[in-house]
Structure formats: C-alpha cells, structure tokens
PDB file of N, CA and C in Angstrom:
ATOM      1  N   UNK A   1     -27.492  19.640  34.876  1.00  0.00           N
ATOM      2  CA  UNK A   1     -26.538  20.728  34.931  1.00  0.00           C
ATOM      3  C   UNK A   1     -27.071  21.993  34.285  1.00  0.00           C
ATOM      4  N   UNK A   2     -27.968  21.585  33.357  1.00  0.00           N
ATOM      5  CA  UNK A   2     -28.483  23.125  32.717  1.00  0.00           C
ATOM      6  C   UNK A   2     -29.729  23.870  33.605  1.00  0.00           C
ATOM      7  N   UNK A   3     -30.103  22.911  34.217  1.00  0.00           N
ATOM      8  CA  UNK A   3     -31.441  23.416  35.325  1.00  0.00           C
ATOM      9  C   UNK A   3     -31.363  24.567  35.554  1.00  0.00           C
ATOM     10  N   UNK A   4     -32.071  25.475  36.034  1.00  0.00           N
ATOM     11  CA  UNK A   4     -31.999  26.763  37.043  1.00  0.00           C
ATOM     12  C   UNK A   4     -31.463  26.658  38.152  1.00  0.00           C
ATOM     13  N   UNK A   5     -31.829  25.307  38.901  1.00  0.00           N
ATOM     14  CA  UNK A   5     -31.172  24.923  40.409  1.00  0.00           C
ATOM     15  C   UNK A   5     -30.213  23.448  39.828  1.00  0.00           C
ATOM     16  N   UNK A   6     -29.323  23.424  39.197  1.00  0.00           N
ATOM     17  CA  UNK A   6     -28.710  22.273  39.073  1.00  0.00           C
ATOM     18  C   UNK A   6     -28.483  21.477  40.470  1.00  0.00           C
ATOM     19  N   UNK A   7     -28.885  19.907  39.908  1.00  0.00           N
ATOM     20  CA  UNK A   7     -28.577  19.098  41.580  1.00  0.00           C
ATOM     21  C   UNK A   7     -27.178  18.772  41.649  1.00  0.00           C
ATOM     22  N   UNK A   8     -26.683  19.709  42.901  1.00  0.00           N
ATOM     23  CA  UNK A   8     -25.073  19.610  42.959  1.00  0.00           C
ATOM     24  C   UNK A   8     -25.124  18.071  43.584  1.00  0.00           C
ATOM     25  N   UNK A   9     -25.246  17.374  44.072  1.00  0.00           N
ATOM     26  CA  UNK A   9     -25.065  16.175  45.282  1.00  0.00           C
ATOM     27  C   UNK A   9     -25.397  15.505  43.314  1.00  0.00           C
ATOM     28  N   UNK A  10     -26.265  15.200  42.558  1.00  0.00           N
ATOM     29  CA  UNK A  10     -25.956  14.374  41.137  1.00  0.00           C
ATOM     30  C   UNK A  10     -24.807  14.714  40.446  1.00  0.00           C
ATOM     31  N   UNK A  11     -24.463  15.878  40.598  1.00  0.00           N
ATOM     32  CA  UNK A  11     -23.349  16.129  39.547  1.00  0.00           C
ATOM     33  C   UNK A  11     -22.245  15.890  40.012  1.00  0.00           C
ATOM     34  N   UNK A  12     -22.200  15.893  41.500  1.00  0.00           N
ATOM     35  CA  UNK A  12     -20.701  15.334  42.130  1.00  0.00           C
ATOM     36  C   UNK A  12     -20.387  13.485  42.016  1.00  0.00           C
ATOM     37  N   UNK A  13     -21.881  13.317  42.247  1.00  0.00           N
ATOM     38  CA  UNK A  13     -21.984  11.615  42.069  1.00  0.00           C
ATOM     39  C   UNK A  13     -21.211  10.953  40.570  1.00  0.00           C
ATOM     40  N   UNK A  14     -21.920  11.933  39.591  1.00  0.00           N
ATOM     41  CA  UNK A  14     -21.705  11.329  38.370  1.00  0.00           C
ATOM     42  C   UNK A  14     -20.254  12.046  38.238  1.00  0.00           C
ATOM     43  N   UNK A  15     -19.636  12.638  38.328  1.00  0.00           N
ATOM     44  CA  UNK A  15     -18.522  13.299  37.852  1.00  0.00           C
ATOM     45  C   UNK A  15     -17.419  12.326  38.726  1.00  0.00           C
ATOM     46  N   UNK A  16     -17.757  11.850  40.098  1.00  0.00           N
ATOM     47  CA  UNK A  16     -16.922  10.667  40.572  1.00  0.00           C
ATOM     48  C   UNK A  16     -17.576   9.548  40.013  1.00  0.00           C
ATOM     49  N   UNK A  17     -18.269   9.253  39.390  1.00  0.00           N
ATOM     50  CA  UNK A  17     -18.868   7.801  38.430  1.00  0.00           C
ATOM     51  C   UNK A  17     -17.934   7.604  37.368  1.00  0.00           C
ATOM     52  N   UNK A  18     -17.575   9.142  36.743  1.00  0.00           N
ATOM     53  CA  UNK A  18     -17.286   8.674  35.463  1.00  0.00           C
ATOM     54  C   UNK A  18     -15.889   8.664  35.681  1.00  0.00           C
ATOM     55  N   UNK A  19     -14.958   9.472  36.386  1.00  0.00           N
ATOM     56  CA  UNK A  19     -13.938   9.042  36.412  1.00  0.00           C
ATOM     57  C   UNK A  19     -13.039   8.092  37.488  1.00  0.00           C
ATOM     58  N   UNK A  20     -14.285   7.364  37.887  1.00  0.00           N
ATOM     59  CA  UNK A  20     -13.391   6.348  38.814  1.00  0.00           C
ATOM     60  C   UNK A  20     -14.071   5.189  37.605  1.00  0.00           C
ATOM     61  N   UNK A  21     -15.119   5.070  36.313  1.00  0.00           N
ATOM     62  CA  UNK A  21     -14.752   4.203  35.733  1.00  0.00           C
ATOM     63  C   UNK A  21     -13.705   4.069  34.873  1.00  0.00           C
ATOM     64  N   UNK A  22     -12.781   5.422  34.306  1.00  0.00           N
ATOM     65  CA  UNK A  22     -12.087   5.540  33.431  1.00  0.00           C
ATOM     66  C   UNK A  22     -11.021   4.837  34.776  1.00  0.00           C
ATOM     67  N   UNK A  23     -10.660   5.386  36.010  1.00  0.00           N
ATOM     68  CA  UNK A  23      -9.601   4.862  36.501  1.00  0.00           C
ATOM     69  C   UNK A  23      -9.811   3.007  36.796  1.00  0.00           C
ATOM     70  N   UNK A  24     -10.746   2.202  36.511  1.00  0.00           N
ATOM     71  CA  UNK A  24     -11.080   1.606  37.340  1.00  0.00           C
ATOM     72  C   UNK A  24     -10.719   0.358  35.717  1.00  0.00           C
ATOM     73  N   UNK A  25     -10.878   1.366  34.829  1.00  0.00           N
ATOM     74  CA  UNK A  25     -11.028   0.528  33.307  1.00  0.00           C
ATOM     75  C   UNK A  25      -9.053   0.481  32.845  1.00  0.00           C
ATOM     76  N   UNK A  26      -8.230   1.314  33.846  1.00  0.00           N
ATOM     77  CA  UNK A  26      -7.026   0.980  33.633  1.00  0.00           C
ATOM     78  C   UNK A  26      -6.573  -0.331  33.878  1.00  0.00           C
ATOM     79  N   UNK A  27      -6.992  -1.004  34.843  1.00  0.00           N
ATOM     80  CA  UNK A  27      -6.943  -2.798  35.433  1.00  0.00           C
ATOM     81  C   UNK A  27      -5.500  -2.743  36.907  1.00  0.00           C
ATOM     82  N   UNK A  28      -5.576  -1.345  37.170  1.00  0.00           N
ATOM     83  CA  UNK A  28      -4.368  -1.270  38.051  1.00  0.00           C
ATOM     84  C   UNK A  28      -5.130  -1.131  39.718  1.00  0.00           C
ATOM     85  N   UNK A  29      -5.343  -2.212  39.857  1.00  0.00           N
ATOM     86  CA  UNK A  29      -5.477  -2.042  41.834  1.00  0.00           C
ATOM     87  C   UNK A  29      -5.207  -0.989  42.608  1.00  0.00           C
ATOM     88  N   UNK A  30      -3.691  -0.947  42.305  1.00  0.00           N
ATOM     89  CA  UNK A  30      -2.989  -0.380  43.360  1.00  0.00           C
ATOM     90  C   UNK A  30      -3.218   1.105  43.088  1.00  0.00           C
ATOM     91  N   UNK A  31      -3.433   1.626  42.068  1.00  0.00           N
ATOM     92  CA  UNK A  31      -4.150   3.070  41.653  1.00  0.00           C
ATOM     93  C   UNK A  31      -5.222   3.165  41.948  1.00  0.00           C
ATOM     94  N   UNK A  32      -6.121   2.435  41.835  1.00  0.00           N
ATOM     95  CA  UNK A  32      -7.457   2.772  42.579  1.00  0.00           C
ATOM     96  C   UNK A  32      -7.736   3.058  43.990  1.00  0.00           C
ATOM     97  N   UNK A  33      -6.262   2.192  44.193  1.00  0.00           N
ATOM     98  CA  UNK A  33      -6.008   2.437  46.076  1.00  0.00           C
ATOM     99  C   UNK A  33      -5.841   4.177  46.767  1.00  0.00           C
ATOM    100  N   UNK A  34      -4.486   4.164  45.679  1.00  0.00           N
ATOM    101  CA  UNK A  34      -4.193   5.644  45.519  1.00  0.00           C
ATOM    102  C   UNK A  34      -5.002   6.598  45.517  1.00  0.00           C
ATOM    103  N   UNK A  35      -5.963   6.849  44.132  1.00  0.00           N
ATOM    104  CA  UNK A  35      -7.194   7.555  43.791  1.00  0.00           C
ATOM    105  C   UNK A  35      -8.102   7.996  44.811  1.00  0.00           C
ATOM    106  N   UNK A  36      -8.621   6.881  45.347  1.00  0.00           N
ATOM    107  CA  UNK A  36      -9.379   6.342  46.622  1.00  0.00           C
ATOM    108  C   UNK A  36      -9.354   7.355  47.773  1.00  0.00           C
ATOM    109  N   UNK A  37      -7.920   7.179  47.888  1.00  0.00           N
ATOM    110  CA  UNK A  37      -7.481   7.753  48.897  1.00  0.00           C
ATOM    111  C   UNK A  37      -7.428   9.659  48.863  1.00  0.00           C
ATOM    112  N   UNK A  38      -6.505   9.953  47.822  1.00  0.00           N
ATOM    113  CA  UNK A  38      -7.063  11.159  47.302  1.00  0.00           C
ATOM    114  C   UNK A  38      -8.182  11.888  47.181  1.00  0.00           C
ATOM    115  N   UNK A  39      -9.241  10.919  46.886  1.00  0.00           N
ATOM    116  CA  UNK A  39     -10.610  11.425  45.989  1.00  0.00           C
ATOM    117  C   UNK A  39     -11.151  11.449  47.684  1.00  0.00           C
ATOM    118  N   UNK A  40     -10.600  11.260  48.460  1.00  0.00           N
ATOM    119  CA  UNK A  40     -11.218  11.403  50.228  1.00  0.00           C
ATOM    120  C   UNK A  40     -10.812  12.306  50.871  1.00  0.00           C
ATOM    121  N   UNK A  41      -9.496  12.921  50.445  1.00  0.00           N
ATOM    122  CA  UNK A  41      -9.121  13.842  50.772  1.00  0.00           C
ATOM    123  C   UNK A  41      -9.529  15.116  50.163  1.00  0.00           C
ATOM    124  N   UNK A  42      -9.952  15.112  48.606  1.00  0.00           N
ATOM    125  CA  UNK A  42     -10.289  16.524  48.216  1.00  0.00           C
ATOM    126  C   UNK A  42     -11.701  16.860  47.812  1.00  0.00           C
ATOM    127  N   UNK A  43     -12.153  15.592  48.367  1.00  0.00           N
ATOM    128  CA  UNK A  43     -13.565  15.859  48.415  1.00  0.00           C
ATOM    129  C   UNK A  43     -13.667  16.737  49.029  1.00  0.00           C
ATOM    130  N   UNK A  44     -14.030  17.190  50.162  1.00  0.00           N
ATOM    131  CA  UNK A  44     -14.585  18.723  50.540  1.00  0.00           C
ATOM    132  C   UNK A  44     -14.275  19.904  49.678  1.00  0.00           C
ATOM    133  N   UNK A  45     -12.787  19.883  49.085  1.00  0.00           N
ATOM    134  CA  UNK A  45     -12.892  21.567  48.243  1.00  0.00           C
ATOM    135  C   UNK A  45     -13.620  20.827  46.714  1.00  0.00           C
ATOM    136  N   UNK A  46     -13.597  19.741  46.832  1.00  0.00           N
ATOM    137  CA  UNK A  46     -15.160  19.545  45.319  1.00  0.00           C
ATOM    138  C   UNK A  46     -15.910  20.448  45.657  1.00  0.00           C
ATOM    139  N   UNK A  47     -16.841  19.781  46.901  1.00  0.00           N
ATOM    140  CA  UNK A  47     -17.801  20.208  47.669  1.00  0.00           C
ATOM    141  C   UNK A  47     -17.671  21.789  47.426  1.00  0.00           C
ATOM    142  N   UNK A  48     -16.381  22.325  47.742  1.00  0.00           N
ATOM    143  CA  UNK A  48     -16.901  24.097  47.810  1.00  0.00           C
ATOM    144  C   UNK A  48     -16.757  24.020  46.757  1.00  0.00           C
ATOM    145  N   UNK A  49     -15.584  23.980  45.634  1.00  0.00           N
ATOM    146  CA  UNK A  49     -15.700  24.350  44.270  1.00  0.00           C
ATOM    147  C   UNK A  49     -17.397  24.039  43.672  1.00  0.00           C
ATOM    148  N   UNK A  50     -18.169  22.974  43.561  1.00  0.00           N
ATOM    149  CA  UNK A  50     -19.447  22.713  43.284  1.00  0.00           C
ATOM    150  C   UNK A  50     -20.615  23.998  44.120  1.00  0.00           C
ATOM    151  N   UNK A  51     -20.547  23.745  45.362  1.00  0.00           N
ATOM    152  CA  UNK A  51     -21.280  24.998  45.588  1.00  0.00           C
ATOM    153  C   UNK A  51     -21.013  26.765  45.939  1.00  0.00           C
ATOM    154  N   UNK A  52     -19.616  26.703  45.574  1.00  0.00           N
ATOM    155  CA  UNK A  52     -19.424  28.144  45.904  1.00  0.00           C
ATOM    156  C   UNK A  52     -20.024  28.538  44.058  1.00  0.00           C
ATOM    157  N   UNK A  53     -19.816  28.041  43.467  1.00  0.00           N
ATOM    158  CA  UNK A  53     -20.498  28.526  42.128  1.00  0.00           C
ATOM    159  C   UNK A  53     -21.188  27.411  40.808  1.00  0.00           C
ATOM    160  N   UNK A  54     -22.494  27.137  41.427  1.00  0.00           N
ATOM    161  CA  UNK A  54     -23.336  25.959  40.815  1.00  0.00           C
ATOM    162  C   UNK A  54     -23.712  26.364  39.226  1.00  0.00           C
ATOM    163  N   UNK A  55     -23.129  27.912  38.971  1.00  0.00           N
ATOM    164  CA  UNK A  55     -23.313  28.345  38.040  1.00  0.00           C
ATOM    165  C   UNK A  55     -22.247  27.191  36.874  1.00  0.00           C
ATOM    166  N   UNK A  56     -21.348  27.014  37.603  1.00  0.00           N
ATOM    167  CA  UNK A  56     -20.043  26.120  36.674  1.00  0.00           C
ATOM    168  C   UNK A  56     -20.683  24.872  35.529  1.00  0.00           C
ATOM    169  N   UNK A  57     -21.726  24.360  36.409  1.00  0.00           N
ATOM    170  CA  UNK A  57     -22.614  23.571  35.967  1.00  0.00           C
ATOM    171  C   UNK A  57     -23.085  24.051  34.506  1.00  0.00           C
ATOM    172  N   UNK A  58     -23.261  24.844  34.701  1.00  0.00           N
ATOM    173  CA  UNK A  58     -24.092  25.663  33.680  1.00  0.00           C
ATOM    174  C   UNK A  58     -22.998  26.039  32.065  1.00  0.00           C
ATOM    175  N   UNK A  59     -22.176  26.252  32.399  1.00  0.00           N
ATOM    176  CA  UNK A  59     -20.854  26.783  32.074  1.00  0.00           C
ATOM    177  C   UNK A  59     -20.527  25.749  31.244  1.00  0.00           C
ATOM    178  N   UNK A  60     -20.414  24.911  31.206  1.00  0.00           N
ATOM    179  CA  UNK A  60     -20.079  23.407  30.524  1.00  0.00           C
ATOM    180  C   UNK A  60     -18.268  23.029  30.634  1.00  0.00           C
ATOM    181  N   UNK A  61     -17.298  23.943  31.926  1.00  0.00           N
ATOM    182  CA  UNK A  61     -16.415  23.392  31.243  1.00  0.00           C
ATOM    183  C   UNK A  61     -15.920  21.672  31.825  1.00  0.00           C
ATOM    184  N   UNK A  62     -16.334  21.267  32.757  1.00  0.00           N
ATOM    185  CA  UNK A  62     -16.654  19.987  33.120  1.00  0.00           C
ATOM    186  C   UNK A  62     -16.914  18.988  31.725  1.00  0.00           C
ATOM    187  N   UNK A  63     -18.111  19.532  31.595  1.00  0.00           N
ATOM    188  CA  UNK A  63     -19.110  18.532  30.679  1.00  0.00           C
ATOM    189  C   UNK A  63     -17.622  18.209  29.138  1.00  0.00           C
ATOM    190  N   UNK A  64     -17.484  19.469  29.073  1.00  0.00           N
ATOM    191  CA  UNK A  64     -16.463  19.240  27.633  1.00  0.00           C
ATOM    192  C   UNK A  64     -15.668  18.802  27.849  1.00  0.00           C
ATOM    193  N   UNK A  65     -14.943  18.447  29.324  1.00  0.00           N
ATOM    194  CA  UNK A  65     -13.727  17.550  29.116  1.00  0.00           C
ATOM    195  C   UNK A  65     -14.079  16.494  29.571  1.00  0.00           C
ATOM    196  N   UNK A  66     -15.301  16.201  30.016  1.00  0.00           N
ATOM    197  CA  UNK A  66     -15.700  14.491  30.499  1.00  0.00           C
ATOM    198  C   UNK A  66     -16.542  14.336  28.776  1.00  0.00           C
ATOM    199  N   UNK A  67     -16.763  14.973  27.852  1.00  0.00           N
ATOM    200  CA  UNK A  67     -16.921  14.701  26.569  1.00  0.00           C
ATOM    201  C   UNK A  67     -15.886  14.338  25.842  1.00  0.00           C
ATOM    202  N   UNK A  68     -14.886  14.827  25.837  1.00  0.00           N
ATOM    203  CA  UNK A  68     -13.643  14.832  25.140  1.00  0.00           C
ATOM    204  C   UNK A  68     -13.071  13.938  25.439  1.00  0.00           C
ATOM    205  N   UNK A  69     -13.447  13.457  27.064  1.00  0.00           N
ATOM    206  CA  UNK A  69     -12.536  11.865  27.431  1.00  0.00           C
ATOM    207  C   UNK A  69     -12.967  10.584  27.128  1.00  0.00           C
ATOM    208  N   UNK A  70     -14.792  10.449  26.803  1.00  0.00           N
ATOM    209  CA  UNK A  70     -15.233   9.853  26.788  1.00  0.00           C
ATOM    210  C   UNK A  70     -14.808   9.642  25.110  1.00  0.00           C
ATOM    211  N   UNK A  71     -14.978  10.674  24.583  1.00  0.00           N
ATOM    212  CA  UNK A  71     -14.586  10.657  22.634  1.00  0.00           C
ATOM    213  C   UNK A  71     -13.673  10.000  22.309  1.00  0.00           C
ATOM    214  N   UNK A  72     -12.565  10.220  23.540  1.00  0.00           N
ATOM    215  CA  UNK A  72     -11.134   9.883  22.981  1.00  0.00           C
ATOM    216  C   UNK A  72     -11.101   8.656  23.472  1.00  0.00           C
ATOM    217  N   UNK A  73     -11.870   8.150  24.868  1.00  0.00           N
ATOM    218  CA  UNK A  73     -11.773   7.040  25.123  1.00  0.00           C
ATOM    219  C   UNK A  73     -12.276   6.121  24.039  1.00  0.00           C
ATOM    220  N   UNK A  74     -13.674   5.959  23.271  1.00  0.00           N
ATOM    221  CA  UNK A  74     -13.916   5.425  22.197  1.00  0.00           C
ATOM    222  C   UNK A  74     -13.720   5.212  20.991  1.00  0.00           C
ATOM    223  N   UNK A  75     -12.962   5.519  20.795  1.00  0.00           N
ATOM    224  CA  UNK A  75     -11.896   5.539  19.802  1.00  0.00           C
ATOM    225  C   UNK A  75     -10.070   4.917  19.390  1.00  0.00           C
ATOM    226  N   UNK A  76     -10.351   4.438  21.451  1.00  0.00           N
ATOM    227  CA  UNK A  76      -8.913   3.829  21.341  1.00  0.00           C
ATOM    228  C   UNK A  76      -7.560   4.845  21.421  1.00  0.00           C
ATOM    229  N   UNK A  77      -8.302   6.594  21.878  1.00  0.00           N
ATOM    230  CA  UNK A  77      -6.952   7.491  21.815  1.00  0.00           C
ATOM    231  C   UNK A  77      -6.341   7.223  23.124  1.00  0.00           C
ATOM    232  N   UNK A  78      -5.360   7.319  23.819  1.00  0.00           N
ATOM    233  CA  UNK A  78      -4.817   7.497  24.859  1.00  0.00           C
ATOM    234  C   UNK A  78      -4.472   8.678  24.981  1.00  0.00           C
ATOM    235  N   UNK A  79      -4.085   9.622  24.408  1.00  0.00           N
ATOM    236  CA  UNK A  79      -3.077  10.024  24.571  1.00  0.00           C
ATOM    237  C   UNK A  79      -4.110  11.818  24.838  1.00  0.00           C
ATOM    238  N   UNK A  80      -5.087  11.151  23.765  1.00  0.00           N
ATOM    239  CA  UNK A  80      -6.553  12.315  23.761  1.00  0.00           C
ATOM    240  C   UNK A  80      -7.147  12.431  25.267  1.00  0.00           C
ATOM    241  N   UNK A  81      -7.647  10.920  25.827  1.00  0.00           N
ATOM    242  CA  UNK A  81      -7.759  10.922  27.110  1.00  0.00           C
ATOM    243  C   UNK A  81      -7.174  11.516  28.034  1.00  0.00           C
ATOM    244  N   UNK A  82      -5.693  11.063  28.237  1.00  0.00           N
ATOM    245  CA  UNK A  82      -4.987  11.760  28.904  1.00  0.00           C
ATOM    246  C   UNK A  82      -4.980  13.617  29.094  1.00  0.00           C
ATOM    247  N   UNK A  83      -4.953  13.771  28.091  1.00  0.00           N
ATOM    248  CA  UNK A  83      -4.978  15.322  28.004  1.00  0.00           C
ATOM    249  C   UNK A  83      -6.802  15.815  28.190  1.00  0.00           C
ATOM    250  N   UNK A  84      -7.432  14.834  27.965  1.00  0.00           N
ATOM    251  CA  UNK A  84      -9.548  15.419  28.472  1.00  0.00           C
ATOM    252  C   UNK A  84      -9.087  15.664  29.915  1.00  0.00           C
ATOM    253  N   UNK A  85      -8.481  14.487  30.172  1.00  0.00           N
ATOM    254  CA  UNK A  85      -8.436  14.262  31.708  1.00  0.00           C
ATOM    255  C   UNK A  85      -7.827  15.376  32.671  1.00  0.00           C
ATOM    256  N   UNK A  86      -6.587  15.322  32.186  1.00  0.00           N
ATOM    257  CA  UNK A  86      -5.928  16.332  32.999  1.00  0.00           C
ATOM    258  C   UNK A  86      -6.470  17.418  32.426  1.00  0.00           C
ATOM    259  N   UNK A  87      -7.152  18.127  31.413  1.00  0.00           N
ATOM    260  CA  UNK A  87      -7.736  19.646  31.559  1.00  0.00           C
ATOM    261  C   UNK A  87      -8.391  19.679  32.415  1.00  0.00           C
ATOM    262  N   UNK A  88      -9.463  18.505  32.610  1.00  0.00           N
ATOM    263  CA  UNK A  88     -10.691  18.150  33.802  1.00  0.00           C
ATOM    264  C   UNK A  88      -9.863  18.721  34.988  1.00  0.00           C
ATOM    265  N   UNK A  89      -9.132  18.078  35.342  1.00  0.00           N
ATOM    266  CA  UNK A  89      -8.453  18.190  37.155  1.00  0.00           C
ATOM    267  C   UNK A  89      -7.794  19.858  37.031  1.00  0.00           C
ATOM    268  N   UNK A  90      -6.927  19.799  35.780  1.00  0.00           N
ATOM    269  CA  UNK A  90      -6.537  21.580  35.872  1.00  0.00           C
ATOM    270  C   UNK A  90      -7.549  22.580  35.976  1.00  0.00           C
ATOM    271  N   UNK A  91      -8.756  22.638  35.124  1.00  0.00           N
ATOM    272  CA  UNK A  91      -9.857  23.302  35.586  1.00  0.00           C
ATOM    273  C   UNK A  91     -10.163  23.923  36.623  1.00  0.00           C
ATOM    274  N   UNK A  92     -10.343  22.347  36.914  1.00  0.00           N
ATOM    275  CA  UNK A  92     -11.003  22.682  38.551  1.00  0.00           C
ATOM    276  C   UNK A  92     -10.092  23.568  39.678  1.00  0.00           C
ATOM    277  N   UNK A  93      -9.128  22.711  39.724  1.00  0.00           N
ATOM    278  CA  UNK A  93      -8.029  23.536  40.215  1.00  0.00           C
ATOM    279  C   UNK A  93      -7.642  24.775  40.024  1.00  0.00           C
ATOM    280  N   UNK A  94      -7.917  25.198  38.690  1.00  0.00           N
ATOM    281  CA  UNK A  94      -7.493  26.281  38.857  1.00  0.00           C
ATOM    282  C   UNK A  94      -9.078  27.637  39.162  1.00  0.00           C
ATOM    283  N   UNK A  95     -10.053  26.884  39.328  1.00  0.00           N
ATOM    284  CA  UNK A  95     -11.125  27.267  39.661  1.00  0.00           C
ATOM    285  C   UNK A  95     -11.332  27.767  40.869  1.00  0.00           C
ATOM    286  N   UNK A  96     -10.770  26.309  41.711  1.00  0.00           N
ATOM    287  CA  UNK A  96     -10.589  26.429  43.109  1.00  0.00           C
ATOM    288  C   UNK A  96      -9.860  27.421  43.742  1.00  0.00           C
ATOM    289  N   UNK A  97      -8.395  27.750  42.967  1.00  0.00           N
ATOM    290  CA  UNK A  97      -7.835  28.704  43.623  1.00  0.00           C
ATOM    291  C   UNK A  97      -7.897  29.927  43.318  1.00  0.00           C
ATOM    292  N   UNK A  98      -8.534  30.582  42.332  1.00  0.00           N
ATOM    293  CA  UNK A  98      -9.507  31.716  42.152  1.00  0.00           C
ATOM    294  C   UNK A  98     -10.234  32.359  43.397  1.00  0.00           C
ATOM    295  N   UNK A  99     -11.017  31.122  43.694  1.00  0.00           N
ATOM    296  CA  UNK A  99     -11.897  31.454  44.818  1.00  0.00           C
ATOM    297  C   UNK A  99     -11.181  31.911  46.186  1.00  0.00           C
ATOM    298  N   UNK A 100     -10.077  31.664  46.395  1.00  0.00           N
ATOM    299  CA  UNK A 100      -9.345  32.304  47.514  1.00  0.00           C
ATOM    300  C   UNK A 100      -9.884  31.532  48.863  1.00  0.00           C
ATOM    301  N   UNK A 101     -10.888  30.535  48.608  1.00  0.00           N
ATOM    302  CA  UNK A 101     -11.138  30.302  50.278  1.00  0.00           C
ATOM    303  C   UNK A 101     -10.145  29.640  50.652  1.00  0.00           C
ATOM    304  N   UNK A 102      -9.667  29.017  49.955  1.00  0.00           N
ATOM    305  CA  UNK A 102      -8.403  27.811  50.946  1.00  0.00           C
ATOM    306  C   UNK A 102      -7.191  28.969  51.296  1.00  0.00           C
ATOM    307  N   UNK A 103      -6.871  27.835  52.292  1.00  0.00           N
ATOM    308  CA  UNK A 103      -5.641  29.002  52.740  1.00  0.00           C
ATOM    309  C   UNK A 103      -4.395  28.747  52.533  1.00  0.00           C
ATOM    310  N   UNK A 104      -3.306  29.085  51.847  1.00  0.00           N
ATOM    311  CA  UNK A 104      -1.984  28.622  51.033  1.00  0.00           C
ATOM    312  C   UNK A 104      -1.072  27.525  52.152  1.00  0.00           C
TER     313      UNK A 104
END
C-alpha cells in the first residue's frame, strides 16, 4: 500500500481476507450467506473506489481501521471491533460518494 504503484488487485484480496475472517470467526452461517451475497454485489464500486484513487492506499485510512479491528479483536473488545468495523464500511462509503460516479 505504501508503494509508488500500490497493487490494487492485493489490496482488494486482503481487505476481503480480513474481513470475511472477522465475519467468518462470528460462527453464524447464515451471515456469511448474507455477506457473500452483498460482498458480490458491491464489488465493482470497491473496484472503482480502489482505482479511481490508489492514492487511498497510501492514505492509511483503511489500514487504521483494519488495525483498530484487529487490536480490538485481540483483546476480547467487541464493542471496539464493532465500531473499527463500521468506520471501515463508513469510510469507504463515504469515499465512494464523493466521487460522484454512481448515479443516485
């Protein structure tokens, strides 16, 4: 991620690695079903959010909340997790709609 050319296709891999193990470490099936299903659907605006600005990479705000989840995960917080997590997805989101490509 700090590269000059960060590899977007690794950073999308690992960023769905790490949080389909956090979802996967809940023990709930039927959410992973869910997830699954989701994580198929918004894959493509990943895809643009990741390359309309590879600079993000660079930026760390990803990295600090998959840090913060992982912290809180080791430690036994829930509640810390919860909130790494959802900054993670608000982020992005609100990254995404900055960019104006999607259409309302």
């Amino acid at each position: 991620m700090r590269a000059p050319e960060p590899d977007l296709e690794r950073a999308m891999r690992a960023n769905r690695d790490l949080h389909f193990a956090v979802y996967e470490a809940a023990g709930l099936p039927s959410l992973i079903a869910i997830i699954e299903g989701l994580w198929l659907r918004i894959g493509p605006v990943l895809n643009l959010d990741m390359r309309s600005s590879p600079r993000r990479l660079a930026e760390g705000g990803a990295e600090a909340h998959h840090a913060d989840l992982v912290a809180a995960l080791s430690v036994g917080d829930a509640e810390g997790a919860r909130t790494a997590l959802a900054a993670d997805i608000a982020g992005s989101a609100a990254f995404i709609e900055t960019t104006g490509r999607l259409a309302p």
